[in-house]
Protein backbone atom coordinates (compact mmCIF):
# COMPACT_ATOMS: atom_id res chain seq x y z
CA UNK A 1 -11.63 4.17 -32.65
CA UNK A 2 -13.78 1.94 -30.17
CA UNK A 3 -13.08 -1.10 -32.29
CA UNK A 4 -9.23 0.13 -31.60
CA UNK A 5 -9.71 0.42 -28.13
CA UNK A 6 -11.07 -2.87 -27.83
CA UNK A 7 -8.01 -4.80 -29.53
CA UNK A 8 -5.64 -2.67 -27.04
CA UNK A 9 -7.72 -3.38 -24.29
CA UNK A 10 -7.73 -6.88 -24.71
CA UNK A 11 -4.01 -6.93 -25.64
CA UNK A 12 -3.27 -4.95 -22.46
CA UNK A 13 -4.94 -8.08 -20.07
CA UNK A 14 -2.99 -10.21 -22.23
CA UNK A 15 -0.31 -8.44 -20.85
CA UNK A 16 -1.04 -8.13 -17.35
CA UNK A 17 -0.99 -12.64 -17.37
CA UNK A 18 2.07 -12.92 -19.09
CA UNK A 19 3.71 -10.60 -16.76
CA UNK A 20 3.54 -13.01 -14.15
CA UNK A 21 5.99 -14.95 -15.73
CA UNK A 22 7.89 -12.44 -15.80
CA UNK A 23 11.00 -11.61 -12.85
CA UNK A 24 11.88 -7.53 -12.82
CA UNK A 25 13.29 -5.13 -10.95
CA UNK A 26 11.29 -1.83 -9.62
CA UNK A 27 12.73 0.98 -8.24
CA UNK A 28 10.24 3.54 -6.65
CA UNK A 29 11.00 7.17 -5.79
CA UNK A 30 8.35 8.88 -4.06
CA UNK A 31 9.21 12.93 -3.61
CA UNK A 32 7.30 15.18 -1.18
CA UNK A 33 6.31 18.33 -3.11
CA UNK A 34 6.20 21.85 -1.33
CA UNK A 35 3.08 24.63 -2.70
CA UNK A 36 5.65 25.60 -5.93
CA UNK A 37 6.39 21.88 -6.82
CA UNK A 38 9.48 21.55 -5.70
CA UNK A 39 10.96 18.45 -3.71
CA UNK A 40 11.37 18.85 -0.17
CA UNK A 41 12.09 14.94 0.67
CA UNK A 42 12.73 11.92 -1.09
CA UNK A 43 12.17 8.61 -0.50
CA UNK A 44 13.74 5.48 -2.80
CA UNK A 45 12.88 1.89 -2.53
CA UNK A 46 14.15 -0.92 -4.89
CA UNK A 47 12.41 -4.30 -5.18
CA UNK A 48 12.71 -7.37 -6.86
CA UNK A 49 9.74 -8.84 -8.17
CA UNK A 50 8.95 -12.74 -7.64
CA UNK A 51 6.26 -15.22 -8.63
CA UNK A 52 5.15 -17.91 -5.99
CA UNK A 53 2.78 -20.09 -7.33
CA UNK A 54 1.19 -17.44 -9.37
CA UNK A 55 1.15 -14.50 -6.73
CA UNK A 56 3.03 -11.85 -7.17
CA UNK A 57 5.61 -11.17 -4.34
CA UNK A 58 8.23 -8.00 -3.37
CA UNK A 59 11.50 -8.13 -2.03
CA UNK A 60 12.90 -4.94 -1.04
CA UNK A 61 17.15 -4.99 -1.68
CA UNK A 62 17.72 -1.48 -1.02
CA UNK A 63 17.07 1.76 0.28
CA UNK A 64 18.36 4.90 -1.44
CA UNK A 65 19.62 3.15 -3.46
CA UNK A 66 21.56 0.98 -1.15
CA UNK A 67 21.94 -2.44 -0.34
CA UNK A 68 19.72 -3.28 3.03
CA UNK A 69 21.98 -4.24 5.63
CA UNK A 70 22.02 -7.68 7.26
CA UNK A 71 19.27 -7.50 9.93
CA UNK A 72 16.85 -6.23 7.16
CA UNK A 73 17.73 -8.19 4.55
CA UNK A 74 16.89 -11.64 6.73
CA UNK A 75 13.43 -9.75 7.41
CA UNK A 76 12.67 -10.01 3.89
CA UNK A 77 14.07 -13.80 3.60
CA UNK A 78 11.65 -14.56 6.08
CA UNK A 79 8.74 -12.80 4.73
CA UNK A 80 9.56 -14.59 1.20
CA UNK A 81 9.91 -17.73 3.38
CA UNK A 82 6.34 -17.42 5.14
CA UNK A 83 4.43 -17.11 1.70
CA UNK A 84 6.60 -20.18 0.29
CA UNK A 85 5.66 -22.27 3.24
CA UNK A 86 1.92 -21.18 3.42
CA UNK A 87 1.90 -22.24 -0.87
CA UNK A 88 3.33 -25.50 0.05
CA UNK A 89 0.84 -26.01 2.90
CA UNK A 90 -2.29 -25.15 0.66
CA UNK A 91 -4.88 -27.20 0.24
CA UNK A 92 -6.87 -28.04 -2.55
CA UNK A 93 -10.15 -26.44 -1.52
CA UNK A 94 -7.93 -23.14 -0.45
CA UNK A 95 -6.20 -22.99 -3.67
CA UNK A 96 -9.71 -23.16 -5.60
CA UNK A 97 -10.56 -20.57 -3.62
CA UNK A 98 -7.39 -18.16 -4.53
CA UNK A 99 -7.92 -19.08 -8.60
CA UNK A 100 -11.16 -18.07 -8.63
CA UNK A 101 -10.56 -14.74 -6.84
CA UNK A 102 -7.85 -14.13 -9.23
CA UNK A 103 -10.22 -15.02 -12.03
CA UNK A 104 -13.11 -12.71 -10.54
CA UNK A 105 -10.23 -10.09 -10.38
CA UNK A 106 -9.63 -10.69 -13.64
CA UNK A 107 -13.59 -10.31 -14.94
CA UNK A 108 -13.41 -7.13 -13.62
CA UNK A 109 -10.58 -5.40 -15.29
CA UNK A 110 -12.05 -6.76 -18.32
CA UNK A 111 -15.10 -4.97 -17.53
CA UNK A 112 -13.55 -1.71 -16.84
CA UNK A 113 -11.79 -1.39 -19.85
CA UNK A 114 -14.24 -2.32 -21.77
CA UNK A 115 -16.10 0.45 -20.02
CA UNK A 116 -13.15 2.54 -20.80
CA UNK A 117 -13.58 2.34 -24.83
CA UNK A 118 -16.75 3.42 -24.54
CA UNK A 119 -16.69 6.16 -22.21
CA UNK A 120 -14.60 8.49 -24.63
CA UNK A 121 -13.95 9.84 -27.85
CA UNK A 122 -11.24 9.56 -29.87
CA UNK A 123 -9.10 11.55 -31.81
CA UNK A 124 -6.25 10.94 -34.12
CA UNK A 125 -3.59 13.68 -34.06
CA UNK A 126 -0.87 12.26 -35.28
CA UNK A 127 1.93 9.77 -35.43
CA UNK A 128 4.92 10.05 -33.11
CA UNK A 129 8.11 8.31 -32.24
CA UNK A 130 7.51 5.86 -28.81
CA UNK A 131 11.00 3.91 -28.12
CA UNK A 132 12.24 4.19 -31.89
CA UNK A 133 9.23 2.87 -33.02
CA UNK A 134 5.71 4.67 -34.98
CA UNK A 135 2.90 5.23 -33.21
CA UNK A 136 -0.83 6.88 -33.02
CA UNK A 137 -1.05 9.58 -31.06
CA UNK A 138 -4.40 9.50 -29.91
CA UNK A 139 -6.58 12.33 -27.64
CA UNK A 140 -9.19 11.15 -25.56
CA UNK A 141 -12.25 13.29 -24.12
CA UNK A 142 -14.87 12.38 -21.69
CA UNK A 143 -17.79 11.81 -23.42
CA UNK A 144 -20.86 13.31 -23.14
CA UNK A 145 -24.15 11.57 -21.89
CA UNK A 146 -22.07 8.05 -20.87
CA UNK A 147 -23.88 6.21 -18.08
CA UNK A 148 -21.19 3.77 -16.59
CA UNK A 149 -22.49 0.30 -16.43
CA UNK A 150 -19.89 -0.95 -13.68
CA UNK A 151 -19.24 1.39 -10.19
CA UNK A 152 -15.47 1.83 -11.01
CA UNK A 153 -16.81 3.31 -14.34
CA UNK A 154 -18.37 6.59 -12.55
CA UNK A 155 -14.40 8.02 -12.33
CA UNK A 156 -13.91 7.66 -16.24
CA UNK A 157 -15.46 10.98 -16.59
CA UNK A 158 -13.03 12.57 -14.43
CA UNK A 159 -9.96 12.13 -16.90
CA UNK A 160 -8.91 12.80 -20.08
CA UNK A 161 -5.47 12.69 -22.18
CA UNK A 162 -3.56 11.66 -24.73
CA UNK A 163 -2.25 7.76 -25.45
CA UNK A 164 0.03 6.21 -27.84
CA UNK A 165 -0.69 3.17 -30.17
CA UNK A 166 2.31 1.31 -31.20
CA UNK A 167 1.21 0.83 -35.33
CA UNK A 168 3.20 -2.66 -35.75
CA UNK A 169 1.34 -4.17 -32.72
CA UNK A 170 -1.51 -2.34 -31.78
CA UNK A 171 0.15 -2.37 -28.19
CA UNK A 172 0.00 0.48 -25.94
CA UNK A 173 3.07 2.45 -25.81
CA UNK A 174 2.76 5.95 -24.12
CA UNK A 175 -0.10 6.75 -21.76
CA UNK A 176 -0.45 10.62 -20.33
CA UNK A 177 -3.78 11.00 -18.21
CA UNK A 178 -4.49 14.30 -16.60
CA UNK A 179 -7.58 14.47 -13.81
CA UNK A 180 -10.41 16.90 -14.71
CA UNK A 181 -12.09 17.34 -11.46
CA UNK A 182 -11.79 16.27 -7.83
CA UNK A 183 -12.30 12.31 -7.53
CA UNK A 184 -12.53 10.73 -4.10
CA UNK A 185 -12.19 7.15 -3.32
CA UNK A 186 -10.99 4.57 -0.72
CA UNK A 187 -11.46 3.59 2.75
CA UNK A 188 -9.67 6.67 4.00
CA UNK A 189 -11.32 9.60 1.87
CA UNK A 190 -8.17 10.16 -0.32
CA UNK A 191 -8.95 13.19 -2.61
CA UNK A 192 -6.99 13.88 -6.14
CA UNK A 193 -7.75 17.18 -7.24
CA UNK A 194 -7.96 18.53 -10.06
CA UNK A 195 -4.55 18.74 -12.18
CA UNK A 196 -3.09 15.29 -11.06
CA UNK A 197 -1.33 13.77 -13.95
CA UNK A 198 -0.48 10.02 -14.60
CA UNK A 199 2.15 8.83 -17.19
CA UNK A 200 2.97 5.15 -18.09
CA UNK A 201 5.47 4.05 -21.14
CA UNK A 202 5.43 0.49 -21.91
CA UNK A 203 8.24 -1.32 -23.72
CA UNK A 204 8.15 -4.78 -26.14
CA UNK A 205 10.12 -7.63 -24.15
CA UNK A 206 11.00 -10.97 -25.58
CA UNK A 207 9.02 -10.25 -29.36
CA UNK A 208 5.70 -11.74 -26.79
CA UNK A 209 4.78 -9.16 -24.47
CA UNK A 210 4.59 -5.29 -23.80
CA UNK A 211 5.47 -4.48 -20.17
CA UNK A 212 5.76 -1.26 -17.94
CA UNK A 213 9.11 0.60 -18.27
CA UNK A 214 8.52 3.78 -16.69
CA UNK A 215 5.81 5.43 -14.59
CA UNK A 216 5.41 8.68 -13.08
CA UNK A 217 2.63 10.58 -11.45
CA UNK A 218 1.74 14.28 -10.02
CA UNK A 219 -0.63 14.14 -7.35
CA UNK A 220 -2.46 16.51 -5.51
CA UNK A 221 -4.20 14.88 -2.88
CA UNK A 222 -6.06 15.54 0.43
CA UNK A 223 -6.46 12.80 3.06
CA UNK A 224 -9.43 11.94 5.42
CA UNK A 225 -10.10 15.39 4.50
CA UNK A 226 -7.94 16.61 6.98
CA UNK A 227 -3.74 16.99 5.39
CA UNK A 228 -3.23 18.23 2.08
CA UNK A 229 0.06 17.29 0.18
CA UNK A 230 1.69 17.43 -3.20
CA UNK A 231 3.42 13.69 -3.97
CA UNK A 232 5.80 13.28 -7.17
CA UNK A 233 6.16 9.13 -8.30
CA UNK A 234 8.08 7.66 -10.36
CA UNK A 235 8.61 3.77 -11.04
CA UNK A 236 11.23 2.43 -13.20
CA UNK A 237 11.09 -1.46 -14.41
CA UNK A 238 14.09 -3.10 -15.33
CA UNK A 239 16.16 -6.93 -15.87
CA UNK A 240 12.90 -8.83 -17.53
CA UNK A 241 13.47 -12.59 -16.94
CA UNK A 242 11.14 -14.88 -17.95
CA UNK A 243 11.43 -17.97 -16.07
CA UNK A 244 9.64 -21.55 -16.60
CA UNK A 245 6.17 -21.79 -14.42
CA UNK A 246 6.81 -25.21 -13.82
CA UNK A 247 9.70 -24.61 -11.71
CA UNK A 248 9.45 -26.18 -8.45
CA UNK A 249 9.06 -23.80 -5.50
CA UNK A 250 12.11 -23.99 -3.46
CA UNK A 251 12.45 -22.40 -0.19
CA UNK A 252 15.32 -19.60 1.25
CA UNK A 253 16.17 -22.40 3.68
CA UNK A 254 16.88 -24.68 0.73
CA UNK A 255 18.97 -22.66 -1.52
CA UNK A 256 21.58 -21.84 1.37
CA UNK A 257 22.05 -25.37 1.43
């Protein structure tokens, strides 16, 4: 099962790089959760998501799930504007610079998921049904004794849940992770308790690549140890478009024309 973890590990970083070139649409709904779970507010955003000379980039086109009007729609032009100028300006010795961030960003989540494979057991329950296809359906438990090699590693033992293997591809397909105890992090002391659940579904695009379809989350958290409050997430990806990297960058100004 480690060996298995490995490939998917690996397969999943894979991933992550050819998502970049990759345009998509993602639509985020964040719900404000009273003490019995139900939704008191809701908030919707909708992005499209760009590549710029290997960075990443979102531009929100609506709000509740309607178009932004004119005065915020030219704020976003201009924000997508500022980071095509400042690529354009770059210099050689401050795009060495970004690369090898990226690429130290990059060490590291191979790291941590290496440290992942080995910080659980595995079970095989069965084989299940993910997007009309087979796949493993696979528990994973803390385990017992495992001394985390990498800081990030020390919140492993805080989780445990189920994932799904697609058979064909040894991609993964389902993921449903459910936190065991209280885990704090971050600059501002956020705290998930115990009983926060994550859930991520992946879907095969273009025969080359398995990207995020649907995400939702639970969470309980408390902030700077001071406000308490129950959040319900969910992400929906949609309108994969690959697009050639070699494409030259062209500015807002510039397509008007």
């Amino acid at each position: 099962m480690q060996a298995l973890f490995r490939v998917v590990a690996d397969k999943d970083l894979e991933n992550d790089k050819k998502q970049r070139d990759y345009t998509y649409v993602e639509r985020d709904v964040e719900n404000r959760l009273d003490g019995k779970g139900q939704t008191k507010s809701s908030e919707i955003k909708t992005y499209e998501v760009l590549e710029i000379n290997g960075e990443q980039i979102q531009r929100l086109v609506a709000k509740d799930d309607k178009p932004l009007d004119a005065k915020e729609a030219a704020k976003e032009e201009e924000k997508i504007q500022k980071v095509i100028d400042k690529r354009k300006g770059e210099s050689d010795k401050d795009r060495k610079k970004r690369e090898e961030n990226e690429e130290k960003d990059r060490e590291e989540g191979r790291k941590f998921v290496t440290e992942a494979a080995d910080a659980y057991n595995f079970k095989l329950v069965g084989t299940e049904q993910i997007g009309g296809r087979e796949a493993w359906a696979i528990d994973a438990e803390p385990r017992p004794g495992f001394v985390p090699h990498i800081k990030e590693g020390k919140y492993l033992s805080k989780f445990h849940g189920r994932v799904w293997i697609d058979k064909e591809d040894l991609q993964m397909a389902k993921m449903d992770v459910e936190c065991l105890d209280t885990v704090s992090w971050g600059l501002f002391l956020a705290r998930f308790h115990k009983g926060s659940r994550f859930m991520m579904e992946q879907t095969r695009v273009n025969d080359e690549v398995w990207l995020p379809l649907h995400i939702t989350a639970k969470i309980d958290v408390r902030l700077a140890l001071v406000k308490n409050f129950n959040v319900g997430l969910e992400q929906t990806y949609r309108d994969y478009k690959k697009f050639r990297t070699a494409a030259r960058i062209v500015g807002v100004r510039e397509t008007s024309k």
